[in-house]
Protein backbone atom coordinates (compact mmCIF):
# COMPACT_ATOMS: atom_id res chain seq x y z
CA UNK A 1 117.68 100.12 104.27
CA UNK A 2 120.75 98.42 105.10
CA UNK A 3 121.38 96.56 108.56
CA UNK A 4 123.70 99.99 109.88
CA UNK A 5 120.65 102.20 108.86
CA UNK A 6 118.96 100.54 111.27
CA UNK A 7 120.56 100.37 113.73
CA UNK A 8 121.66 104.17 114.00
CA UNK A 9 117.60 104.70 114.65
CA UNK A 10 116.57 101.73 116.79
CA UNK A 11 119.38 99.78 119.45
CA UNK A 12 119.91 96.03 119.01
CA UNK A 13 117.88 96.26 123.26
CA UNK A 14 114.95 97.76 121.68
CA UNK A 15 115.06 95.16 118.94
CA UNK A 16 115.06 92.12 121.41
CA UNK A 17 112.82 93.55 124.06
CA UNK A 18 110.22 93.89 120.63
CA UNK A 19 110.18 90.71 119.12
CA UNK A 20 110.53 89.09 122.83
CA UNK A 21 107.61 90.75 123.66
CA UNK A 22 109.23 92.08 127.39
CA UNK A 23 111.99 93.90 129.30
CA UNK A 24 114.85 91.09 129.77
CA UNK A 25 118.10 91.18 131.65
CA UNK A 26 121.47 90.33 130.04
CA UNK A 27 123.47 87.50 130.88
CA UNK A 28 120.14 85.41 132.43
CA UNK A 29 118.62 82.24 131.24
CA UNK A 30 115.18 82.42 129.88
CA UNK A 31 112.85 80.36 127.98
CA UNK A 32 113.83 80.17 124.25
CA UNK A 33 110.57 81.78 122.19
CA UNK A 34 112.01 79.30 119.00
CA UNK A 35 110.00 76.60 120.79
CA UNK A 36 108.29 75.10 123.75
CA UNK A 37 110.53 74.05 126.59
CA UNK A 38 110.16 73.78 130.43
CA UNK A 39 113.91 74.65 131.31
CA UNK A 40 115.80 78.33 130.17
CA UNK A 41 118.00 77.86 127.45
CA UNK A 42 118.23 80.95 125.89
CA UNK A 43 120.07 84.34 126.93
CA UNK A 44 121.17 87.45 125.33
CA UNK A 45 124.59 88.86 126.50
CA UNK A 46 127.15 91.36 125.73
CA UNK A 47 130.47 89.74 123.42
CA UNK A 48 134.16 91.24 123.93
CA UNK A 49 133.51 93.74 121.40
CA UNK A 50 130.26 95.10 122.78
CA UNK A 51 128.09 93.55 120.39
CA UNK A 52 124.92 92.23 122.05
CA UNK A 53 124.08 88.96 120.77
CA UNK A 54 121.45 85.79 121.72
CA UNK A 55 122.92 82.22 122.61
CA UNK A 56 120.22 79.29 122.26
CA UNK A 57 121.69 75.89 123.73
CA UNK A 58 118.57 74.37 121.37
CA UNK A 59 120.72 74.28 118.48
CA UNK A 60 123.33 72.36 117.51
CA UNK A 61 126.65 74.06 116.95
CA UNK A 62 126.92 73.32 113.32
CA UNK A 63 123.61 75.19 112.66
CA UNK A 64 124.52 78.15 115.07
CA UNK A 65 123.51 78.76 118.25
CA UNK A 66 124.88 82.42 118.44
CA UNK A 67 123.42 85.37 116.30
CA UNK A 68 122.48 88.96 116.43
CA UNK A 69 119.10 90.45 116.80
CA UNK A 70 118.97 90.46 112.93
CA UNK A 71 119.41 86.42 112.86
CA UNK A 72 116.85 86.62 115.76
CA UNK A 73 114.50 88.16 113.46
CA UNK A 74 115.50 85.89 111.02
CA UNK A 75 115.02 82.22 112.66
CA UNK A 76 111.60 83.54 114.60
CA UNK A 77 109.93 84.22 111.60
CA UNK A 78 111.88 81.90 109.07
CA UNK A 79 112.98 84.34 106.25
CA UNK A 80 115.94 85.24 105.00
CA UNK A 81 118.31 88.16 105.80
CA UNK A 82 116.87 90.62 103.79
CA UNK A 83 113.32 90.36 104.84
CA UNK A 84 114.92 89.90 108.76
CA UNK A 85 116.00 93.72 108.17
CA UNK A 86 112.33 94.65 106.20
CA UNK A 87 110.49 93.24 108.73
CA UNK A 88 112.24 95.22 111.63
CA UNK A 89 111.93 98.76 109.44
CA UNK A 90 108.19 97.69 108.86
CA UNK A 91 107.61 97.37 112.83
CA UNK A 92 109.40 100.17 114.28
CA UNK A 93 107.79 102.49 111.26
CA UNK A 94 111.05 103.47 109.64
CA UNK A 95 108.75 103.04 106.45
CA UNK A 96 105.75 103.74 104.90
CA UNK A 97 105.82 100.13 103.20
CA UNK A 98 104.26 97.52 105.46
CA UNK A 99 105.50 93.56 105.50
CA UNK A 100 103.42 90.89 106.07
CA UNK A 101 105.12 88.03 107.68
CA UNK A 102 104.15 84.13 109.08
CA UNK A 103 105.41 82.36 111.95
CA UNK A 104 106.54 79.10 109.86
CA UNK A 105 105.41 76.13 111.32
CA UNK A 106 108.75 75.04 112.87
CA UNK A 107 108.31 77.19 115.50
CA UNK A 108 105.43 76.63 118.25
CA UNK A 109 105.41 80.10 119.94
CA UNK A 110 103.98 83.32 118.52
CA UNK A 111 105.85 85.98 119.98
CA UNK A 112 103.18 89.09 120.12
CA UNK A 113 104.66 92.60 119.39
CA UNK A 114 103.85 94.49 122.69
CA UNK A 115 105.30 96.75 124.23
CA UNK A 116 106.68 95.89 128.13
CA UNK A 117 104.39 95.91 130.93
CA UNK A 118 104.92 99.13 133.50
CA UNK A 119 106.66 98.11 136.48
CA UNK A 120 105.54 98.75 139.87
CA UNK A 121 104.04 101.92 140.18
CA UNK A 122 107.54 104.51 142.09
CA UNK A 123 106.15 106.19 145.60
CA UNK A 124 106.35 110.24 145.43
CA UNK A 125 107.64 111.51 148.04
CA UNK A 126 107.15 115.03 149.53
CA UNK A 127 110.08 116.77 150.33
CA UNK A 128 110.96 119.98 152.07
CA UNK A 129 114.86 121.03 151.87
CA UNK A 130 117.23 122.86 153.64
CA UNK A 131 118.82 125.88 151.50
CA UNK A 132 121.71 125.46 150.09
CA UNK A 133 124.11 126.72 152.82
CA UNK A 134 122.28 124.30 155.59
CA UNK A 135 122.65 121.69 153.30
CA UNK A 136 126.45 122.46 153.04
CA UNK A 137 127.03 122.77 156.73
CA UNK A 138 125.66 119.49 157.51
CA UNK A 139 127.52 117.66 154.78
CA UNK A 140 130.33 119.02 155.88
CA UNK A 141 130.16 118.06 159.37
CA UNK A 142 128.76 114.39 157.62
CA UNK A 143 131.74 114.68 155.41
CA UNK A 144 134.14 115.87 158.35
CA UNK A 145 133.13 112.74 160.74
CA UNK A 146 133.76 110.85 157.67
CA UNK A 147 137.55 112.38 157.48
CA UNK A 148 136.74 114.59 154.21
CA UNK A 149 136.07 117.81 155.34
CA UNK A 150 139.28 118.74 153.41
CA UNK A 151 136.88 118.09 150.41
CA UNK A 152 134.58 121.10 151.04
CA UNK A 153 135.08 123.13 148.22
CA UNK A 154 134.06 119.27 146.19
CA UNK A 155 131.14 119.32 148.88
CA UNK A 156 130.01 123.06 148.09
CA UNK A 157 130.12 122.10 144.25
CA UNK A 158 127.71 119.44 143.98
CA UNK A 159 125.37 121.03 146.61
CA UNK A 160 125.77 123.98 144.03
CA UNK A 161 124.57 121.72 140.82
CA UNK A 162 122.09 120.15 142.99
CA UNK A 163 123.94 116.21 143.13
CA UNK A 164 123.12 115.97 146.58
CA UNK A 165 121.54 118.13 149.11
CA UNK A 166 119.39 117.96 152.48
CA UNK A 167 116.11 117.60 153.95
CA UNK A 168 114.27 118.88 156.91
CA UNK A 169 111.58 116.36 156.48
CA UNK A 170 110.03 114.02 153.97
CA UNK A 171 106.91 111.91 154.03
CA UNK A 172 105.22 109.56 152.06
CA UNK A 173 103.19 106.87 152.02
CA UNK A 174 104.45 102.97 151.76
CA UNK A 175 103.88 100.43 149.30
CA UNK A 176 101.72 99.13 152.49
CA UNK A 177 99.70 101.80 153.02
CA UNK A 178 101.56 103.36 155.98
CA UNK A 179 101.78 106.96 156.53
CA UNK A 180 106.02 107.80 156.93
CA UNK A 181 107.35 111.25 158.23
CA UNK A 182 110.56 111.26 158.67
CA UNK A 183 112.80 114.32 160.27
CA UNK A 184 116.14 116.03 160.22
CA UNK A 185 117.91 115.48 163.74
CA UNK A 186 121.44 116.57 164.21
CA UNK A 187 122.71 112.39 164.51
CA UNK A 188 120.57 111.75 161.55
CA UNK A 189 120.65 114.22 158.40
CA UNK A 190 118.76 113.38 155.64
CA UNK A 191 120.94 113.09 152.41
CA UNK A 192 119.04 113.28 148.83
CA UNK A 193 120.82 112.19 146.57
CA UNK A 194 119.18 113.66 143.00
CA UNK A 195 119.07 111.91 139.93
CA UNK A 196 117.30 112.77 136.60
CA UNK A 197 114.09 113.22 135.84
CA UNK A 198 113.61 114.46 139.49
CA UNK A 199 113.50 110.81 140.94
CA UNK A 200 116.12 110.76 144.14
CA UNK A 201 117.68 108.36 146.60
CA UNK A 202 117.34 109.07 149.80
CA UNK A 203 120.45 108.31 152.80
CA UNK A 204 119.97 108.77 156.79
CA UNK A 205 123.77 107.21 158.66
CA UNK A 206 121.52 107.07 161.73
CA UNK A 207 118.76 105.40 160.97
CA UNK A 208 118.32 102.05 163.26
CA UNK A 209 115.57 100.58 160.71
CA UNK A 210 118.05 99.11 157.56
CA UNK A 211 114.65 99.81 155.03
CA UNK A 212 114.50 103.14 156.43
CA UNK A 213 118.43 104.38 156.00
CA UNK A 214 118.56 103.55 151.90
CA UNK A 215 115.26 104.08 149.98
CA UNK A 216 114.00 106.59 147.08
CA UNK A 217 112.35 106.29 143.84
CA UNK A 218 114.87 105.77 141.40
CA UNK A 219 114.25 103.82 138.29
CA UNK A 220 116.98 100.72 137.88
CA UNK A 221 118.79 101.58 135.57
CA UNK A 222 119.03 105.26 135.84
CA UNK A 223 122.87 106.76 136.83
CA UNK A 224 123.62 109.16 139.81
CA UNK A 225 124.94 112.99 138.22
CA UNK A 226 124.10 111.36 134.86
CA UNK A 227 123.89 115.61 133.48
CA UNK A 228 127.25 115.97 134.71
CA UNK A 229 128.31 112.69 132.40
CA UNK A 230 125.78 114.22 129.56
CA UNK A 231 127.71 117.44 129.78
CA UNK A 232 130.89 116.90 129.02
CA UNK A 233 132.28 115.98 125.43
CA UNK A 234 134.78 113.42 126.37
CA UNK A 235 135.50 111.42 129.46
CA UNK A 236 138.79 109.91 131.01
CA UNK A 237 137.21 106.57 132.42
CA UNK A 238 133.74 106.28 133.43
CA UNK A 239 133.73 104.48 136.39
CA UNK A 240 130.32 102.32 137.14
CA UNK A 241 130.52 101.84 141.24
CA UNK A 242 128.28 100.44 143.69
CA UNK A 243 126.73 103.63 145.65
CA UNK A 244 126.60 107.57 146.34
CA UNK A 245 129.22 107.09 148.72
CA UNK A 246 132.19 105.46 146.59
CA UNK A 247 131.07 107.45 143.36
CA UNK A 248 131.49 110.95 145.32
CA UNK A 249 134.92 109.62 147.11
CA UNK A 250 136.30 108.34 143.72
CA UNK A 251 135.04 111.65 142.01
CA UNK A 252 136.78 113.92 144.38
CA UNK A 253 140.69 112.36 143.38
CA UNK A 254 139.63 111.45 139.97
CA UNK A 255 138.05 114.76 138.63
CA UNK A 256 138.93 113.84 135.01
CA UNK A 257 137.29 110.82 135.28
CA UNK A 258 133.52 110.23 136.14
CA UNK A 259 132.48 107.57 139.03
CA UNK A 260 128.51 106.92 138.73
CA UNK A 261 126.22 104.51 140.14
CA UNK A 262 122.59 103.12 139.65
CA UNK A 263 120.65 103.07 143.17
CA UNK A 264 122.69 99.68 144.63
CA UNK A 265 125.24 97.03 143.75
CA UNK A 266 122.11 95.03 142.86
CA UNK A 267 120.38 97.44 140.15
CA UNK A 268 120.16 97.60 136.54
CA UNK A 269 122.15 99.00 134.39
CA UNK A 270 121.07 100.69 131.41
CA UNK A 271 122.97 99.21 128.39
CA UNK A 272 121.49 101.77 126.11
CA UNK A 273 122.60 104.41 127.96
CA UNK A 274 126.31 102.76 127.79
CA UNK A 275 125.88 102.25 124.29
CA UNK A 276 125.17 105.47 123.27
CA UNK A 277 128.25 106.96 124.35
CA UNK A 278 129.99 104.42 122.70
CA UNK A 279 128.42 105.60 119.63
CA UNK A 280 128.66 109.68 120.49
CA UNK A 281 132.22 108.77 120.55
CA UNK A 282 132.61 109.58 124.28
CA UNK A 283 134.12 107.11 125.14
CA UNK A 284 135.58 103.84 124.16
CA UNK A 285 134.87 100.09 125.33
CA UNK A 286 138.71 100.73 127.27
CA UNK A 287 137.58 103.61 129.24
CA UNK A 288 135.04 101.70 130.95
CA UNK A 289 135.13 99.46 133.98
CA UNK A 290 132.98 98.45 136.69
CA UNK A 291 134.51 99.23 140.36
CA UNK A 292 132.60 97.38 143.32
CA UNK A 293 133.11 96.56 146.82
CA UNK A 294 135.13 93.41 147.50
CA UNK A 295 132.18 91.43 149.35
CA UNK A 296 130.06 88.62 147.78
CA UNK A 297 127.30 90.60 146.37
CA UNK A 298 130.26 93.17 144.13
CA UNK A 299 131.97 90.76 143.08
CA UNK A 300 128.83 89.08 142.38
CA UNK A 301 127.56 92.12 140.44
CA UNK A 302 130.98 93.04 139.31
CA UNK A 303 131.39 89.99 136.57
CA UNK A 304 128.04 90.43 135.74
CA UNK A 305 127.85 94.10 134.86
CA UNK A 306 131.29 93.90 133.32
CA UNK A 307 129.99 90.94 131.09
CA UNK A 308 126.22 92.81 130.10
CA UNK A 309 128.23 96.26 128.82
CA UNK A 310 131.29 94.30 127.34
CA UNK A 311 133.91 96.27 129.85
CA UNK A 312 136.38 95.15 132.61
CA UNK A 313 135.89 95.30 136.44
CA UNK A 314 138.22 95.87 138.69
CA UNK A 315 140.21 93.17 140.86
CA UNK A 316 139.54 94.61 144.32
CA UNK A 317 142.48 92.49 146.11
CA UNK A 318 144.74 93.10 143.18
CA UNK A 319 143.80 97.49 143.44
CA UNK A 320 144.71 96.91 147.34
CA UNK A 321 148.24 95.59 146.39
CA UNK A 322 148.68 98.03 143.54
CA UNK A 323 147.96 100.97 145.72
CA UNK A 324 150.08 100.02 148.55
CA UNK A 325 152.74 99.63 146.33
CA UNK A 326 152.41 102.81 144.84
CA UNK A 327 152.01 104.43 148.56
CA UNK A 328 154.90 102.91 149.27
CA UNK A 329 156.59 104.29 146.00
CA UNK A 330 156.44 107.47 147.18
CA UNK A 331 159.31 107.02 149.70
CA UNK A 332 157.90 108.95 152.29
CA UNK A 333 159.47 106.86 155.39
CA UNK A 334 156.89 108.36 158.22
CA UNK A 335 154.00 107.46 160.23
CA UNK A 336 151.34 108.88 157.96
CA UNK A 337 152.65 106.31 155.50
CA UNK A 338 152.40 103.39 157.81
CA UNK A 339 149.14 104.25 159.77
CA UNK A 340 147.71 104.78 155.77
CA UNK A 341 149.08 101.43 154.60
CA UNK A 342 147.83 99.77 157.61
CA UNK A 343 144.39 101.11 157.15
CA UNK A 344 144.29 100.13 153.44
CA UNK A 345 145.27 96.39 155.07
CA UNK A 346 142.98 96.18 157.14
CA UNK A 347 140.37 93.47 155.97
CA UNK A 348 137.69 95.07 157.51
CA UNK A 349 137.75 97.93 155.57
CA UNK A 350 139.15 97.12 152.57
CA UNK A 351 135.92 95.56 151.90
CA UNK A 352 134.22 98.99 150.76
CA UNK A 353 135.20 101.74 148.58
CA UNK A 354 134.69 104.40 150.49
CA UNK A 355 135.86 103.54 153.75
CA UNK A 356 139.46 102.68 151.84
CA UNK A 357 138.94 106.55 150.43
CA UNK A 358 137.50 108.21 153.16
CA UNK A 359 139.70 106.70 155.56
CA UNK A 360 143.21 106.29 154.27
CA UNK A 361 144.20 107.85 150.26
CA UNK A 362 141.86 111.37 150.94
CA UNK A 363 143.46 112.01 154.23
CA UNK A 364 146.89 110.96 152.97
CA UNK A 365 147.13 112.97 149.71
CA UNK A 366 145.64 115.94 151.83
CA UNK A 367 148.48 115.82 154.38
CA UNK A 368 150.79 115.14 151.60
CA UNK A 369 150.07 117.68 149.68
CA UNK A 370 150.30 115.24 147.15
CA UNK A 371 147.19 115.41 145.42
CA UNK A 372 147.89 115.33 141.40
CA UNK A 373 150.48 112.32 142.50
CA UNK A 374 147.71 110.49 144.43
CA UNK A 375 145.57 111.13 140.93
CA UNK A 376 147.39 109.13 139.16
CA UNK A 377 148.03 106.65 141.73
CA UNK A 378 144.75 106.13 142.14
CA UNK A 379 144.03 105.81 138.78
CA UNK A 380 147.41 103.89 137.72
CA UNK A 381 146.31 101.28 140.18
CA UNK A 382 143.15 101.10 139.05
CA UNK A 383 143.97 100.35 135.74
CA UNK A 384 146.72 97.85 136.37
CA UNK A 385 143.90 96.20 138.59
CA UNK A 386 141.40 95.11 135.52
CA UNK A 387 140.17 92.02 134.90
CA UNK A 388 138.03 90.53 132.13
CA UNK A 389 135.80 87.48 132.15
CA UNK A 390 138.24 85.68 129.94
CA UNK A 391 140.86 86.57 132.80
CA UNK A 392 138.98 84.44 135.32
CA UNK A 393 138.52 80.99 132.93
């Protein structure tokens, strides 16, 4: 079985996370399993051409201190290339024939072959919703304080194919034992937000407790209207943003496009789900970029998503300018078009995704009429706005 075969059954991830013995996260410094050492100098990361690889500051340069999960393979059990790939078909049973293998002596550490611990055990919660036309009347009004209810028939849509929809009360119990009921009240809806495998994120605007207004049961690395992205043969640009919020107001002027999300800024991000629409043919490396709010932890979490998946992010200061420009492009000498570029200015909101959305480019291509112009403004300054890693060195 050649080193292709292989890998169109098992991901180069699942490889790692194997012979590592745990789950890992791209792009951070870990002990190196090739010997014993008090200080991380190992990592796996993403290269320019998507190809996840491990970098060992052990070795010397001359001998190589970059390889793919193959060479892994290779240097933890000291063989050669061909019994690197017989090995790996012998562990993940992609044949009958069994290989027997030694940890040579140069290395100190056995890495077991386990599979990763569970994580912490999600909370259920128990949920009782509105019907579907409650849920769209108080979205809207959300939506219409929020200077979208122009977007109702987007709003009726995804309360339609069950994205997002609301609750009259949900309880659970906390990781500390407390009993929590919480209840619809007219200043503070409930939003679920659903995601697969019936695990959903949970938003109240009112809430005065911060741990109380953003919680759910969400695995990491799992992507808001992920169906909607399985669904569909090809994509624009998928767009990997920071919440609910910015992914619905950058769905609802980008609707050949996709904007998802994980649960925050700060959250996983599957690379094998990535990966495998590279390999569906989906989409391309190109047509993805990472699109966070322009405050320390985004740009924070902006580099380093961008670097994991091998995409660009977007420059957040450089989008501002681009869309003002093209705003301004339009030649549409009036107030809307000042009190719109003056809103896009201002620093305070120009911070956060939505608010520059929500605020300023909905209303405007609304009252416009403008809205397969503001498309591709909004996308045209998107794309003018992206950024690499090797852009920033």
């Amino acid at each position: 079985m050649t080193k292709e075969d292989v890998l169109k059954n098992i991901s180069e991830y699942d490889i790692f996370r194997f012979y590592l013995g745990k789950d890992f996260k791209l792009g951070v410094g870990m002990l190196s399993p090739f010997r014993k050492e008090k200080h991380a100098s190992f990592n796996i990361f993403i290269n320019d051409k998507g190809k996840m690889l491990f970098k060992d500051f052990g070795y010397s340069e001359g001998y190589g201190n970059v390889g793919d999960c193959f060479e892994f393979v290779k240097r933890l059990y000291n063989v050669d290339f061909n019994d690197a790939v017989k090995i790996i078909v012998s562990d993940f049973g992609l044949t009958k024939d069994k290989y027997e293998r030694k940890i040579s002596a140069r290395f100190d550490i056995f890495v077991k072959n386990q599979q990763p611990k569970e994580k912490q055990k999600p909370i259920d919660f128990e949920v009782y919703y509105h019907d579907k036309t409650t849920s769209k009347e108080i979205l809207n009004k959300l939506f219409f304080d929020m200077s979208l209810s122009l977007c109702e028939p987007y709003i009726s849509k995804i309360v339609d194919e069950e994205y997002i929809s609301t609750a009259s009360c949900v309880m659970f119990t906390s990781r500390n034992g407390n009993s929590i009921d919480l209840k619809h009240s007219f200043g503070n809806p409930i939003i679920v937000y659903h995601y697969n495998n019936n695990k959903v994120r949970f938003y109240r605007p009112g809430a005065l407790k911060k741990s109380m207004k953003h919680f759910g049961n969400i695995p990491g690395n799992e992507f808001f209207m992920q169906s909607n992205i399985d669904n569909v043969n090809k994509i624009d640009y998928l767009i990997i943003t920071g919440g609910q919020k910015d992914a619905l107001t950058l769905n609802i002027l980008m609707p050949e496009s996709i904007a998802t999300c994980s649960g925050s800024e700060s959250s996983e991000i599957s690379y094998d789900y990535i990966n495998s629409m590279y390999i569906s043919g989906k989409i391309t490396n190109d047509q993805v970029f990472v699109f966070y709010d322009n405050d320390k932890v985004g740009l924070k979490h902006s580099k380093k998503i961008s670097k994991m998946i091998g995409c660009k992010y977007v420059d957040f200061e450089l989008f501002i300018n681009n869309l003002i420009n093209c705003i301004v492009s339009l030649n549409q000498d009036n107030e809307l078009t000042a009190n719109t570029i003056d809103i896009i200015k201002d620093s305070k909101k120009s911070k956060d995704i939505s608010d520059i959305m929500k605020n300023a480019v909905v209303p405007f291509a609304y009252a416009t009429g403008c809205n397969e112009i503001i498309r591709n403004m909004i996308v045209s300054s998107i794309i003018k706005s992206l950024k690499s890693e090797k852009d920033d060195n």
